[in-house]
Protein backbone atom coordinates (compact mmCIF):
# COMPACT_ATOMS: atom_id res chain seq x y z
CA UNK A 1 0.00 0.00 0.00
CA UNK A 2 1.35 3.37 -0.96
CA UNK A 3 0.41 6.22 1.43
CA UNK A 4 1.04 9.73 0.88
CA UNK A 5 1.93 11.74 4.44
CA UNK A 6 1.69 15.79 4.52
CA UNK A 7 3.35 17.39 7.03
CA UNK A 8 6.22 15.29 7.33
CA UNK A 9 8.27 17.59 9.32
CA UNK A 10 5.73 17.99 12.00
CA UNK A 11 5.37 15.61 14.80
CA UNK A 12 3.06 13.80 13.88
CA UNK A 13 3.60 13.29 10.00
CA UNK A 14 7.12 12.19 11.00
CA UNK A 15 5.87 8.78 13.39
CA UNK A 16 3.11 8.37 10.94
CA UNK A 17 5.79 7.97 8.08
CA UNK A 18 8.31 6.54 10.30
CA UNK A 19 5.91 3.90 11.51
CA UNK A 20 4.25 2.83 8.33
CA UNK A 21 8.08 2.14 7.02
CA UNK A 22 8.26 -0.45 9.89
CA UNK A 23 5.16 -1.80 8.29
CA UNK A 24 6.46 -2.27 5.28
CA UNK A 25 4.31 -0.18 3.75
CA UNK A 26 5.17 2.26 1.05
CA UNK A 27 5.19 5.60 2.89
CA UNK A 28 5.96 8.85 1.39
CA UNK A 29 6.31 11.83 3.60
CA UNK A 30 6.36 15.57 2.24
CA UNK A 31 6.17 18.85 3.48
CA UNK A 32 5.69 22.01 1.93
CA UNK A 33 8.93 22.74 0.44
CA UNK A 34 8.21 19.50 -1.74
CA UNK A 35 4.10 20.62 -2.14
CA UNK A 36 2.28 23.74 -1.86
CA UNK A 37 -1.02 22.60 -1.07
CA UNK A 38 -2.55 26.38 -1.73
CA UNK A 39 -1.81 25.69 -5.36
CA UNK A 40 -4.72 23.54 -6.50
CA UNK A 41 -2.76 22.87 -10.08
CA UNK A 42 0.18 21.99 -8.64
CA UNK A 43 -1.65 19.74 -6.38
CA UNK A 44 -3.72 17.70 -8.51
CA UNK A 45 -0.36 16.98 -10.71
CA UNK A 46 1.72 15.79 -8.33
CA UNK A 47 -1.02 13.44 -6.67
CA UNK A 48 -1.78 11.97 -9.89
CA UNK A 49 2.29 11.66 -10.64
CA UNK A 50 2.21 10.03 -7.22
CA UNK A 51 -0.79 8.19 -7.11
CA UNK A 52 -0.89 7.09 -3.46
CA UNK A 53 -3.92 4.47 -2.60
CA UNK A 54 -4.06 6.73 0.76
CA UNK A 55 -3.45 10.11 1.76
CA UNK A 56 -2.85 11.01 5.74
CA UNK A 57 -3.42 14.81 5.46
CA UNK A 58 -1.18 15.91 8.77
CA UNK A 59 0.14 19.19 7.71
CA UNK A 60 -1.79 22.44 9.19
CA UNK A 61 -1.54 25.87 9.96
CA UNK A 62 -1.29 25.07 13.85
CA UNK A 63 0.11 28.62 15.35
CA UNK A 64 -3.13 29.04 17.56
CA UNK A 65 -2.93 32.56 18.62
CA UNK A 66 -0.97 33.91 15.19
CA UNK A 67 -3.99 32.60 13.50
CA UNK A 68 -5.98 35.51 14.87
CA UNK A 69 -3.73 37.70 12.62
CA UNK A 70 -3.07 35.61 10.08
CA UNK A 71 -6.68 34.11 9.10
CA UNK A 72 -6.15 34.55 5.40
CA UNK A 73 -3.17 32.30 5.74
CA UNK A 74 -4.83 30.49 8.04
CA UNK A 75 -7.43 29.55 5.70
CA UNK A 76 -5.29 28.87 1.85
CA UNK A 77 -3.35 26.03 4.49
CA UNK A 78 -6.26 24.51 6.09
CA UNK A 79 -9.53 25.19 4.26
CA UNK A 80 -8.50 25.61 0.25
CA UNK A 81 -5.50 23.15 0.66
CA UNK A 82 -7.60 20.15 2.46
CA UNK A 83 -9.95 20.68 -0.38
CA UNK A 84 -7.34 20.75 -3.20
CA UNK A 85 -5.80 17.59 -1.43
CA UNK A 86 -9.47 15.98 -1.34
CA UNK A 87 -10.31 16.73 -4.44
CA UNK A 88 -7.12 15.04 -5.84
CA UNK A 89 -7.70 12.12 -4.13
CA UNK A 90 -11.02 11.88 -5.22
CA UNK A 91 -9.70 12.10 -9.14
CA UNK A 92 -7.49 8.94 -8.06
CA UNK A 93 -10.02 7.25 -5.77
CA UNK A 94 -7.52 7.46 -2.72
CA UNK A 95 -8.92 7.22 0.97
CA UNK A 96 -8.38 9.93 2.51
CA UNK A 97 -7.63 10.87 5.96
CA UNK A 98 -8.10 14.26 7.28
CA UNK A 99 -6.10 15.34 10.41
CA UNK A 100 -8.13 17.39 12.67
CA UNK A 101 -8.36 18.71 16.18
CA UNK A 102 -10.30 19.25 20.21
CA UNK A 103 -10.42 22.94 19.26
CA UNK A 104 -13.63 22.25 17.01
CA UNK A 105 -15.80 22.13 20.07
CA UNK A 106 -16.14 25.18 22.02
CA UNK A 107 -15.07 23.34 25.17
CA UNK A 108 -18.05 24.03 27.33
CA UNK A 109 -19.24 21.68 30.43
CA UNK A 110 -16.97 18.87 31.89
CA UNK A 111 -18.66 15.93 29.76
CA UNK A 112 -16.39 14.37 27.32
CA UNK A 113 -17.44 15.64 23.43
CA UNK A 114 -18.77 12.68 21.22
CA UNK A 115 -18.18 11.89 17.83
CA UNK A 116 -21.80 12.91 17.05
CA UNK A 117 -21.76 16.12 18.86
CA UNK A 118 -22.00 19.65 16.78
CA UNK A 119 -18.87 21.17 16.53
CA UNK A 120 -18.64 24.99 17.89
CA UNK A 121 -15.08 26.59 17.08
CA UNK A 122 -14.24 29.42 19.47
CA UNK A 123 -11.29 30.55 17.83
CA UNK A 124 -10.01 30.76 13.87
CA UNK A 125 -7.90 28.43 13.83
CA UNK A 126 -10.52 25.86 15.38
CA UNK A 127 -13.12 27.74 12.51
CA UNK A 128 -10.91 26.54 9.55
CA UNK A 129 -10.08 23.08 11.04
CA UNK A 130 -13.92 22.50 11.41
CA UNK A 131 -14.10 23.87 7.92
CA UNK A 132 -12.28 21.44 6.30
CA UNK A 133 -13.65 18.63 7.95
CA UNK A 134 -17.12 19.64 6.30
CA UNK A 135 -15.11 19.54 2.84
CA UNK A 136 -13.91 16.38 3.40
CA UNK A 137 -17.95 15.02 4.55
CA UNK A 138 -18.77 16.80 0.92
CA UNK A 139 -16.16 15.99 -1.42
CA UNK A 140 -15.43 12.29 -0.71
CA UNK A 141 -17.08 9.29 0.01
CA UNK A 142 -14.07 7.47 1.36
CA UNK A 143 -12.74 9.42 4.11
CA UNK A 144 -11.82 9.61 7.94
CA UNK A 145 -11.84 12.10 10.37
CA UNK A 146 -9.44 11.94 13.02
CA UNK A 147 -9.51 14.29 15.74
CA UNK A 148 -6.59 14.83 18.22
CA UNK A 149 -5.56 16.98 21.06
CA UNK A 150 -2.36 17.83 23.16
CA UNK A 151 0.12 16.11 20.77
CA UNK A 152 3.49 15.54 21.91
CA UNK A 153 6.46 13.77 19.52
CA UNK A 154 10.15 13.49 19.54
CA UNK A 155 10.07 15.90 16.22
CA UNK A 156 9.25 19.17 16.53
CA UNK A 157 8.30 21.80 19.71
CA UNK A 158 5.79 20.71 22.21
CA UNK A 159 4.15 21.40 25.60
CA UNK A 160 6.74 18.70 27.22
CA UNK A 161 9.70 19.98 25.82
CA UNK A 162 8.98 23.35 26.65
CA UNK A 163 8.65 22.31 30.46
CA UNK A 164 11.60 20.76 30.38
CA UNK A 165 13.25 23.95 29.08
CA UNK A 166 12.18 26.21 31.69
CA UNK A 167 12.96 24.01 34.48
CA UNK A 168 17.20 24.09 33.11
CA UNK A 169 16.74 27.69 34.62
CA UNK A 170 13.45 27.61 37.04
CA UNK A 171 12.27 26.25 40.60
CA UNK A 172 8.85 27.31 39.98
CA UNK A 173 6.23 27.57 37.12
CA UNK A 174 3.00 28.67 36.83
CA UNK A 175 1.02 26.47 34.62
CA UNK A 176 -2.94 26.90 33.53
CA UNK A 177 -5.38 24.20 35.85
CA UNK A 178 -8.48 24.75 34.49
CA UNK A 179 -8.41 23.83 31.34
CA UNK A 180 -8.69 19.90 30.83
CA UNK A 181 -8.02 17.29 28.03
CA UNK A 182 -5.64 14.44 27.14
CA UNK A 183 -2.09 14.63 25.94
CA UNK A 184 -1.11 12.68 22.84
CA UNK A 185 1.98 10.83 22.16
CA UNK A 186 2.34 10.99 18.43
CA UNK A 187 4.09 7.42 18.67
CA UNK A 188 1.02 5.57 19.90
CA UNK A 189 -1.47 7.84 17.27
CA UNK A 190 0.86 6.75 14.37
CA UNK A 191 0.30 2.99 15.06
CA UNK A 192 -3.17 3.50 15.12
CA UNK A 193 -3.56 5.63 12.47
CA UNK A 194 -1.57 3.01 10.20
CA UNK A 195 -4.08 0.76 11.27
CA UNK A 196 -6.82 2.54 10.85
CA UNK A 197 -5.98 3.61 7.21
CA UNK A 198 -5.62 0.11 5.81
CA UNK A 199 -9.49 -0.77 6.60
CA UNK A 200 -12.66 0.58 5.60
CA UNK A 201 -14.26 1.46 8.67
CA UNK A 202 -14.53 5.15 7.54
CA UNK A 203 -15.69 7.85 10.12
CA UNK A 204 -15.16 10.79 12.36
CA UNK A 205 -12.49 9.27 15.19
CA UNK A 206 -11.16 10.55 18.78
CA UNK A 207 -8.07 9.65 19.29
CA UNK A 208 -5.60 10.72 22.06
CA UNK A 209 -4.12 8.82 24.78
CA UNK A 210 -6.37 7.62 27.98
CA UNK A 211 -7.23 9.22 30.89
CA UNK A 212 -7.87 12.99 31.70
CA UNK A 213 -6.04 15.92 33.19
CA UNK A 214 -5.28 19.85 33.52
CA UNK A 215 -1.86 21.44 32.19
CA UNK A 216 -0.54 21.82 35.35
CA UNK A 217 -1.20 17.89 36.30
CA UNK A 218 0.82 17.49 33.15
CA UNK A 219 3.58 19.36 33.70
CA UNK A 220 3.65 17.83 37.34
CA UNK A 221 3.34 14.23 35.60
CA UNK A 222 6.23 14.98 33.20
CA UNK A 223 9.18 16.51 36.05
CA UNK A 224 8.06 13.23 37.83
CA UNK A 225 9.13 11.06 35.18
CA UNK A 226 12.34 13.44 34.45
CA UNK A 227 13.30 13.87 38.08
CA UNK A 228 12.99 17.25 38.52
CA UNK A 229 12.43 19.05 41.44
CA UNK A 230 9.84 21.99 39.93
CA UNK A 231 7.01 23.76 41.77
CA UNK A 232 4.33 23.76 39.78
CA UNK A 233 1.59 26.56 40.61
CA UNK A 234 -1.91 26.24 39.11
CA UNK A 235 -3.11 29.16 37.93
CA UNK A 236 -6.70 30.16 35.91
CA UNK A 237 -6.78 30.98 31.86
CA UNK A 238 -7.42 34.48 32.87
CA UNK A 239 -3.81 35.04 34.30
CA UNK A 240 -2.39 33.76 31.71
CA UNK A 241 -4.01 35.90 28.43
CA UNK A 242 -3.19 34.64 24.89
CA UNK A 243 -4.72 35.87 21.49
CA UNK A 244 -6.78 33.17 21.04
CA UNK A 245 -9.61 31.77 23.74
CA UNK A 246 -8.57 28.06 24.57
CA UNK A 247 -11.60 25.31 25.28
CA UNK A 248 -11.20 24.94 28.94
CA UNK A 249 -13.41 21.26 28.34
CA UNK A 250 -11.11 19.60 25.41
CA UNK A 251 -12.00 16.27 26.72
CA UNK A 252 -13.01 13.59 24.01
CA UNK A 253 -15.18 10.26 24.11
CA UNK A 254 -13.31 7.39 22.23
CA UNK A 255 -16.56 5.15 22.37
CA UNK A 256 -16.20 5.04 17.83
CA UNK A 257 -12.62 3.60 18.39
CA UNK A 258 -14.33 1.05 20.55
CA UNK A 259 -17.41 0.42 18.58
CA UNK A 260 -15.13 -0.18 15.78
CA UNK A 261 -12.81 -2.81 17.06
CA UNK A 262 -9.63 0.06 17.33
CA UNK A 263 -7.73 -0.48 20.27
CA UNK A 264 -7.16 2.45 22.50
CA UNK A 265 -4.14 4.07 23.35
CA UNK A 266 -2.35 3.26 26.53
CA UNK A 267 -2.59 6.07 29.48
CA UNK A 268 -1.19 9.61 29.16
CA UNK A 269 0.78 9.03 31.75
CA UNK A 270 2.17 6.01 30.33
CA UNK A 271 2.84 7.73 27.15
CA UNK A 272 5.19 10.83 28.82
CA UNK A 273 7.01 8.12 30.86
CA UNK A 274 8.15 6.71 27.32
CA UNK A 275 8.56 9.81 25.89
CA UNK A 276 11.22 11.10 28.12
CA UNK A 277 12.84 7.89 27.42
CA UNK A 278 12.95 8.47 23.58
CA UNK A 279 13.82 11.97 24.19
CA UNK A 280 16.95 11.12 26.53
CA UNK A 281 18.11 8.33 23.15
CA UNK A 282 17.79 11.36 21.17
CA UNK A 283 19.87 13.24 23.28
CA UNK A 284 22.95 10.61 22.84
């Protein structure tokens, strides 16, 4: 099976590829100094050069906050090229797998979001990721919807490496509390991904690692695992002020994974634990 991976350089696109290759299967990562994905023309060419049998679309515009600024950029990466991408796997009859993300909901209440629930974007960036997931419903017939939150991977920047950073030169951090949701190790999403893609069970998806928790409980979690003595101070979304409003409920149900024979992935806190393991290889 051939399967065409945008986004390669991000943290996810880079396990997907990476694991896929363990497979066996033909995996071809790009990014977009090989694509531009704004360029419809350019697009349909080079899928039907390539002619993948799948397409994992991973790359996004993902600067949350800058996306208040930069909506028309915004929008040509994740609305106009997820449809250019769609359309050109429709002209091949590829599946087609559409990245997307917890900011579609507008994070209200403390009740995990379903599958079936109606999406509510409070910010841009969440507006244009929701957008393109209604592309994908119209343009294909073939398709899945995979929506993630709180990724983590040993390519690329990320809420754990960031903690780590401060505490080379901190005692004490103040980290949001009341916002809640699961961290995702891009590692465990890439096997199931892979997994997912090579059957037919087509659908919108949750998918992060199990169990629930704030930012702060995650930073605590991952100076546990890296021995670190670090105060962590929990402090509310509204004393710490960013452009964009974050979903203080990002917390997913997983019950289609279930229902359709997917495993889950193993615990969050599972997943930092062998993180910080990776990461310390990495290091050597």
């Amino acid at each position: 099976m051939k399967i065409l991976v945008t986004g390669y350089t991000g943290q996810l696109g880079y396990d997907v590829v990476h694991y896929g290759k363990q497979w066996g299967l033909n995996m071809i990562g790009i990014s977009s100094s090989d694509l531009d994905l704004t360029n419809e023309d350019t697009v349909f060419i080079y899928i039907n050069k390539i002619k993948p049998d799948a397409i994992i679309h991973c790359a996004a515009y993902t600067a949350v906050d800058r996306a208040e600024d930069e909506k028309s950029t915004c929008w040509k990466v994740n609305v106009e090229g997820t449809k250019y991408l769609a359309k050109a796997a429709k002209s091949i009859h590829a599946k087609f797998m559409y990245i997307s993300t917890d900011y579609v909901f507008d994070g209200k209440g403390e009740i995990p979001f379903k599958e079936t629930d109606k999406p509510n974007p409070v910010g841009y960036y969440g507006k244009t990721k929701y957008e393109g997931e209604e592309l994908v419903k119209r343009l294909l017939e073939n398709w899945f919807i995979v929506r993630i939150s709180w990724v983590f991977g040993i390519n690329g920047n990320n809420f754990v490496k960031t903690m780590l950073r401060l505490a080379n030169t901190r005692d004490e951090l103040n980290v949001v509390s009341d916002q809640f949701g699961s961290p995702t190790y891009t590692f465990d999403l890439a096997k199931l991904l892979i997994n997912m893609i090579q059957s037919e069970k087509y659908g919108i998806y949750h998918a992060s690692n199990e169990g629930f928790c704030n930012w702060a409980e995650f930073a605590k979690e991952i100076f546990k695992h890296a021995n670190k003595d670090i105060k962590v101070n929990s402090i509310a979304t509204e004393d710490y002020p960013t452009a964009a409003v974050r979903p203080k409920n990002s917390r997913m149900s997983k019950q289609k994974l279930v229902e359709n024979g997917f495993s889950t992935l193993p615990t969050w806190q599972d997943a930092v634990g062998r993180y910080l393991k990776e990461l310390k290889l990495e290091v050597k």
